[in-house]
Protein backbone atom coordinates (compact mmCIF):
# COMPACT_ATOMS: atom_id res chain seq x y z
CA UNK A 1 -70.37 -255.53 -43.49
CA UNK A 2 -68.80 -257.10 -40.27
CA UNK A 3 -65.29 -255.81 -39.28
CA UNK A 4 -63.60 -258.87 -38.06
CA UNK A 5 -59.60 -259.15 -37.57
CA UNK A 6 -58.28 -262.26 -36.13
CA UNK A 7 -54.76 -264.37 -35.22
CA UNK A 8 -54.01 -267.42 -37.12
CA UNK A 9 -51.43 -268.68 -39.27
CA UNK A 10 -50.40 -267.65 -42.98
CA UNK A 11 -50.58 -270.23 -45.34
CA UNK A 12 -47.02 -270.13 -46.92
CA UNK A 13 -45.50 -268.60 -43.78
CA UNK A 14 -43.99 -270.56 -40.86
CA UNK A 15 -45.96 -270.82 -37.71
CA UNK A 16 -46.24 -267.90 -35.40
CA UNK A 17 -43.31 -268.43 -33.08
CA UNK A 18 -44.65 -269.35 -29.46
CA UNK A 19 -45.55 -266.17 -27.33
CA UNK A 20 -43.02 -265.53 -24.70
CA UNK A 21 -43.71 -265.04 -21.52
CA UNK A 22 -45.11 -261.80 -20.39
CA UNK A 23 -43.13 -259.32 -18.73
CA UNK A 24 -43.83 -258.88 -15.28
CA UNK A 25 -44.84 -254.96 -13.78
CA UNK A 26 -44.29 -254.84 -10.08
CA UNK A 27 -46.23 -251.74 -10.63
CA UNK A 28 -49.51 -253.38 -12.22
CA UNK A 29 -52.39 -254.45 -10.13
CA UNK A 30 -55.42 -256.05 -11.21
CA UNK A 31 -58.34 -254.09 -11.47
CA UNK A 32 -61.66 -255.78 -10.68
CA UNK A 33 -63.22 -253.31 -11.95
CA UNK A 34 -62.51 -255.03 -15.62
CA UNK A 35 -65.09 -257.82 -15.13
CA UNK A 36 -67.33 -255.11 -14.60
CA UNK A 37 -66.81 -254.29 -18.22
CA UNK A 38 -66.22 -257.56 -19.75
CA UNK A 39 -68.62 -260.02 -19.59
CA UNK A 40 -67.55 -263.74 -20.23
CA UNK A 41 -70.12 -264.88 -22.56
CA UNK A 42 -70.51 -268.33 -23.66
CA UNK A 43 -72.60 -268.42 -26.80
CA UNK A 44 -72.14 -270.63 -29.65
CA UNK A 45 -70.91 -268.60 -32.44
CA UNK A 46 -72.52 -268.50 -35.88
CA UNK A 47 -71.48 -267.22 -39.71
CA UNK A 48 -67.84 -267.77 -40.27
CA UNK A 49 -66.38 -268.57 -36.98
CA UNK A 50 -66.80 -272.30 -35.82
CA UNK A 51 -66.11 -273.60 -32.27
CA UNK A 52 -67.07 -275.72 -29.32
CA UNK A 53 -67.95 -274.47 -26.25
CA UNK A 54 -65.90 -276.11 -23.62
CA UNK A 55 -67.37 -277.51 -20.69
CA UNK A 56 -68.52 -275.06 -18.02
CA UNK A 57 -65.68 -276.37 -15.62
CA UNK A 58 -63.16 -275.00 -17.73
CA UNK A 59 -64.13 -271.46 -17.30
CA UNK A 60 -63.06 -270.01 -14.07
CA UNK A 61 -59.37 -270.69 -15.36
CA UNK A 62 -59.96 -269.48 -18.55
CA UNK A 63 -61.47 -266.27 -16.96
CA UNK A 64 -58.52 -265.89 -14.75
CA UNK A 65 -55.95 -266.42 -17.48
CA UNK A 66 -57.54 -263.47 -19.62
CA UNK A 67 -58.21 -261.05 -16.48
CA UNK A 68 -54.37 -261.55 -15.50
CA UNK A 69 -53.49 -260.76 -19.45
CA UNK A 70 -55.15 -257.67 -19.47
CA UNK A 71 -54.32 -256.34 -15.87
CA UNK A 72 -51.01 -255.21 -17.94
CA UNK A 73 -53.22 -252.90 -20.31
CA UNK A 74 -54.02 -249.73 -19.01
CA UNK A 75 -57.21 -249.53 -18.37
CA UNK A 76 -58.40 -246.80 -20.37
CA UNK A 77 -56.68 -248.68 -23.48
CA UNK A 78 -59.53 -251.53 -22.48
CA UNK A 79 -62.00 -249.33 -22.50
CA UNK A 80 -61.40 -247.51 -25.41
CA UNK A 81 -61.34 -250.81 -27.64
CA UNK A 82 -64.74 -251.04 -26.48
CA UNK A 83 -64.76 -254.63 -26.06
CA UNK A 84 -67.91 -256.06 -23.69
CA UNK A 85 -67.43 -259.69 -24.50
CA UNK A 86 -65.30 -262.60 -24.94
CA UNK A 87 -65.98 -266.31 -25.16
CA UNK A 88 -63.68 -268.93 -25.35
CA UNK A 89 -63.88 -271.92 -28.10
CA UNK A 90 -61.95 -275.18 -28.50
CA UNK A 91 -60.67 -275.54 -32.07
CA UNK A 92 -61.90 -272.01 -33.22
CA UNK A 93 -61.34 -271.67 -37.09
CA UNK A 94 -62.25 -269.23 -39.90
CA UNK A 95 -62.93 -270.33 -43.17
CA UNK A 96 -62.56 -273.88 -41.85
CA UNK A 97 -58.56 -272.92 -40.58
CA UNK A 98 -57.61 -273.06 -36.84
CA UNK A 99 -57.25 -269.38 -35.04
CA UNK A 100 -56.04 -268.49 -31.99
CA UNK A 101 -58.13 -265.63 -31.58
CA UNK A 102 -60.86 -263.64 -33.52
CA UNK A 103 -62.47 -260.29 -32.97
CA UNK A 104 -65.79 -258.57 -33.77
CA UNK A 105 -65.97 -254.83 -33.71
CA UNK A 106 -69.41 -254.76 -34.27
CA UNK A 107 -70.20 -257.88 -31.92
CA UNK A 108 -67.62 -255.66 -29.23
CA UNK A 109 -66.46 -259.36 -28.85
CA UNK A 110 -63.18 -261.62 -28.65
CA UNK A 111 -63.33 -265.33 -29.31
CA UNK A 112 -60.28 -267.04 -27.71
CA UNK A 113 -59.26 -270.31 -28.50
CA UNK A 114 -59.18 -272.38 -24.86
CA UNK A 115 -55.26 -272.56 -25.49
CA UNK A 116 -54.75 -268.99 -25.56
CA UNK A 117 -51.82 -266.76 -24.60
CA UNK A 118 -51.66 -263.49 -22.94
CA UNK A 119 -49.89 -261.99 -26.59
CA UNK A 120 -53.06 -263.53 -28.22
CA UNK A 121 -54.94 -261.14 -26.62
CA UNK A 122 -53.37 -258.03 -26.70
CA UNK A 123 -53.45 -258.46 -30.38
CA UNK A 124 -57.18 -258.72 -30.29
CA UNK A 125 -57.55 -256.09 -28.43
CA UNK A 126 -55.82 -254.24 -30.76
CA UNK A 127 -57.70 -254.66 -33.51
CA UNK A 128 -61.02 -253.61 -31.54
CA UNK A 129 -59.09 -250.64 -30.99
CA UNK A 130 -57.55 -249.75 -34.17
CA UNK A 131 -60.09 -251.73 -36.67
CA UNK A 132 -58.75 -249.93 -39.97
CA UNK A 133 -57.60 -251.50 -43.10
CA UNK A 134 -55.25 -250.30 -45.85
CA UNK A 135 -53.37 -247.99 -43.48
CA UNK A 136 -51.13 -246.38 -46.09
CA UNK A 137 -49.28 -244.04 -43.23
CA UNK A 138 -48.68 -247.80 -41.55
CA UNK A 139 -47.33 -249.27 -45.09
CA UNK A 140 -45.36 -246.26 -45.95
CA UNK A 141 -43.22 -247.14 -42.76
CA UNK A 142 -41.61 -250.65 -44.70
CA UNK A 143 -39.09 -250.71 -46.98
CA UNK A 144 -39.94 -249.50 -50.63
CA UNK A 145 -39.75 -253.20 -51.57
CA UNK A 146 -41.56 -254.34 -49.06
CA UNK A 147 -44.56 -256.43 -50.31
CA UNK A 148 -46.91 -257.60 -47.90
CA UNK A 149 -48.36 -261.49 -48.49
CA UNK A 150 -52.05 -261.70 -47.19
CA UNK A 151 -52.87 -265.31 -46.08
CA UNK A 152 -55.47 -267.86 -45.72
CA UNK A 153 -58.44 -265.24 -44.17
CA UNK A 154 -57.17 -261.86 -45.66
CA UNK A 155 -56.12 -262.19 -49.51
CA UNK A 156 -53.95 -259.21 -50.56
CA UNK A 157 -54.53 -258.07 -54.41
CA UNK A 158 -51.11 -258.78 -55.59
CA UNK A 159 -50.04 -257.95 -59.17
CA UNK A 160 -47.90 -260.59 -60.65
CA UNK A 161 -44.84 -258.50 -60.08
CA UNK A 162 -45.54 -258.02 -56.89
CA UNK A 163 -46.27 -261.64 -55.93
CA UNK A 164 -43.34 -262.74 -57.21
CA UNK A 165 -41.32 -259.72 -55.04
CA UNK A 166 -43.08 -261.00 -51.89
CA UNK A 167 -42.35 -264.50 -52.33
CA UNK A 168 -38.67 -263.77 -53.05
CA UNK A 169 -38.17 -261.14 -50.15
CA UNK A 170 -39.63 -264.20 -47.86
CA UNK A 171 -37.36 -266.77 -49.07
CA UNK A 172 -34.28 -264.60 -48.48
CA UNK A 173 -35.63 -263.53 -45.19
CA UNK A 174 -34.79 -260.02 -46.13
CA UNK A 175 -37.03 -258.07 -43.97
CA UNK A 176 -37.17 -260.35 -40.89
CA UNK A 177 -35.43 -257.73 -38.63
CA UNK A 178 -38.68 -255.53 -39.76
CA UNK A 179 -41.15 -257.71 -37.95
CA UNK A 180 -42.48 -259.34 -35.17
CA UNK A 181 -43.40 -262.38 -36.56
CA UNK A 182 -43.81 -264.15 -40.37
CA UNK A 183 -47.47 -263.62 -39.52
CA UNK A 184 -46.63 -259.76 -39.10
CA UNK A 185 -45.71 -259.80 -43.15
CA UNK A 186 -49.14 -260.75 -44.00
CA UNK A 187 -51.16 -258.13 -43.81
CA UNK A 188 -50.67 -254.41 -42.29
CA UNK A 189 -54.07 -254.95 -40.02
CA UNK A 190 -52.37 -257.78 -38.80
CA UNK A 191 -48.87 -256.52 -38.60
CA UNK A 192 -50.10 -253.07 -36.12
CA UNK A 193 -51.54 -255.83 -33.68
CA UNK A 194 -48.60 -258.15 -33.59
CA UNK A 195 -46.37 -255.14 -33.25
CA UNK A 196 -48.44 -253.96 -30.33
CA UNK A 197 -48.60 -256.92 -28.44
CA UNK A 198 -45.21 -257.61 -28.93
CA UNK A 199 -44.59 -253.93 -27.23
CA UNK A 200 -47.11 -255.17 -24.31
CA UNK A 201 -45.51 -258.86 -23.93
CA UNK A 202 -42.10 -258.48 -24.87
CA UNK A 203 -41.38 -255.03 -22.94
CA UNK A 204 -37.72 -254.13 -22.75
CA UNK A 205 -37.11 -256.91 -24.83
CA UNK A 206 -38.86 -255.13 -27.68
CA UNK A 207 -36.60 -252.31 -27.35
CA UNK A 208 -33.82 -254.73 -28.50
CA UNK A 209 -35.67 -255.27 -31.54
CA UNK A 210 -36.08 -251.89 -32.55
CA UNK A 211 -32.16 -251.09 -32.56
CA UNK A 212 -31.83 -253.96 -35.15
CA UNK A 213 -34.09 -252.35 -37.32
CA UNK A 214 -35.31 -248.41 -38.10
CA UNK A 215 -38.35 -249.69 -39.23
CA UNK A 216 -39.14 -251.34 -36.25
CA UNK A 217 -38.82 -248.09 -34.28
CA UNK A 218 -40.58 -246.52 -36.32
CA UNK A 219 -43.59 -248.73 -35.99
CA UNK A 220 -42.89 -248.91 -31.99
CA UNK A 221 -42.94 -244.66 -32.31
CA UNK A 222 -46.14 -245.19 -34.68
CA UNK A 223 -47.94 -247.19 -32.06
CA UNK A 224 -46.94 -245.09 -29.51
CA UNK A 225 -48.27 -241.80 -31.01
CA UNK A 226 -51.73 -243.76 -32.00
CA UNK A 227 -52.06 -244.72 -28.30
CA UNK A 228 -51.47 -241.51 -27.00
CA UNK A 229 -55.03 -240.37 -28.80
CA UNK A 230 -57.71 -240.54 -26.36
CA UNK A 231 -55.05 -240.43 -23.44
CA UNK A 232 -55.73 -244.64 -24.15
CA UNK A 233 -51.95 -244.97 -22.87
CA UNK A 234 -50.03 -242.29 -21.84
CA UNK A 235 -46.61 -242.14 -22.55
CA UNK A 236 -45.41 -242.98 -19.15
CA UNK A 237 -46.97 -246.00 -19.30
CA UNK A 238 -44.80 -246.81 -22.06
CA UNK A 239 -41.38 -245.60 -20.47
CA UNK A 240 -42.83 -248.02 -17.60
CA UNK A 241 -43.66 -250.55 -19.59
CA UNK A 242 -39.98 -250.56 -21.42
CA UNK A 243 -38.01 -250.32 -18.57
CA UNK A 244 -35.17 -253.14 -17.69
């Protein structure tokens, strides 16, 4: 079966708020040496992603846009993830619904919507990195309450007392301060790569989130730890990348 994780929008949920602005790094330079690993490949997709290619004029800015996102990734983060491809689509969808962004771990691909931001794709990256599902050490981090709400491409198996808990905690926006984003409560996959490239985007900003909520820090410390495997990024990195 093909692993594929992707960005959208839940189908109850709000919208995903719009990305902010990433944080600057006077201490990041771009490494060419990326495009020697990532190839910008413009094939047409096929199975359950849809796009268009955009015209071949487009390109050059849309390669420039995603080579300045990831010039704040460390590089051996990039490589790890072991992406080799990515090829941008106007109106990507799944299943017929819009995305922003999908990845293939298999296909060691991205697709990017043409209207992509830089948060877009650290959170693909993230899933080529950390492709696993049903991450109980991840879920065990939430409140005991805490029911997660799939969405329009990732169905969670909810019991009837749990569907009703999830819809409830939503409306009363109990467990906002827990997560990045409504899209975050969908899914735990999902959830690990918003958190991440909220981390990457956000940067000391982040931090503020994380002393409104011990769950958030202890996702933040979770990602942190899972990074460190590999020596994908090292901790300084972090203290770097967190820094006012």
């Amino acid at each position: 079966m093909t692993m594929f994780c992707l960005c959208g929008q839940s189908i109850e949920d709000p919208q995903v708020v719009e990305d902010p602005q990433v944080v600057e790094d006077p201490q990041v330079v771009e490494d060419p040496s990326d495009k020697a690993i990532i190839e910008v490949r413009q094939i047409r997709p096929n199975g359950r992603v849809t796009g268009i290619l955009p015209p071949k004029k487009m390109l050059p800015g849309l390669s420039r846009r995603f080579f300045h996102a990831i010039k704040f990734l460390p590089r051996n983060f990039v490589k790890e993830s072991g992406i080799r491809y990515v090829t941008f689509l106007l109106n990507p969808k799944v299943k017929g619904f819009p995305v922003s962004g999908v990845a293939f771990k298999r296909k060691q691909t991205i697709y990017l919507s043409t209207t992509f931001t830089a948060r877009v794709v650290y959170h693909e990256l993230f899933h080529l990195f950390d492709p696993t599902m049903e991450n109980k050490n991840w879920c065990s981090l939430n409140a005991h309450n805490f029911v997660y709400t799939g969405n329009k491409y990732h169905s969670e198996k909810l019991s009837k007392s749990e569907f009703y808990r999830a819809k409830k905690n939503l409306s009363r926006k109990t467990y906002d301060a827990d997560f990045v984003s409504r899209y975050a409560m969908s899914n735990e996959s999902e959830d690990r790569a918003e958190t991440f490239a909220s981390m990457i985007a956000e940067g000391p900003n982040f931090l503020k989130r994380t002393r409104k909520s011990r769950v958030m820090k202890r996702k933040m410390d979770y990602i942190i730890k899972l990074t460190a495997e590999n020596k994908s990024i090292s901790a300084a990195y972090w203290k770097r990348r967190f820094r006012k």
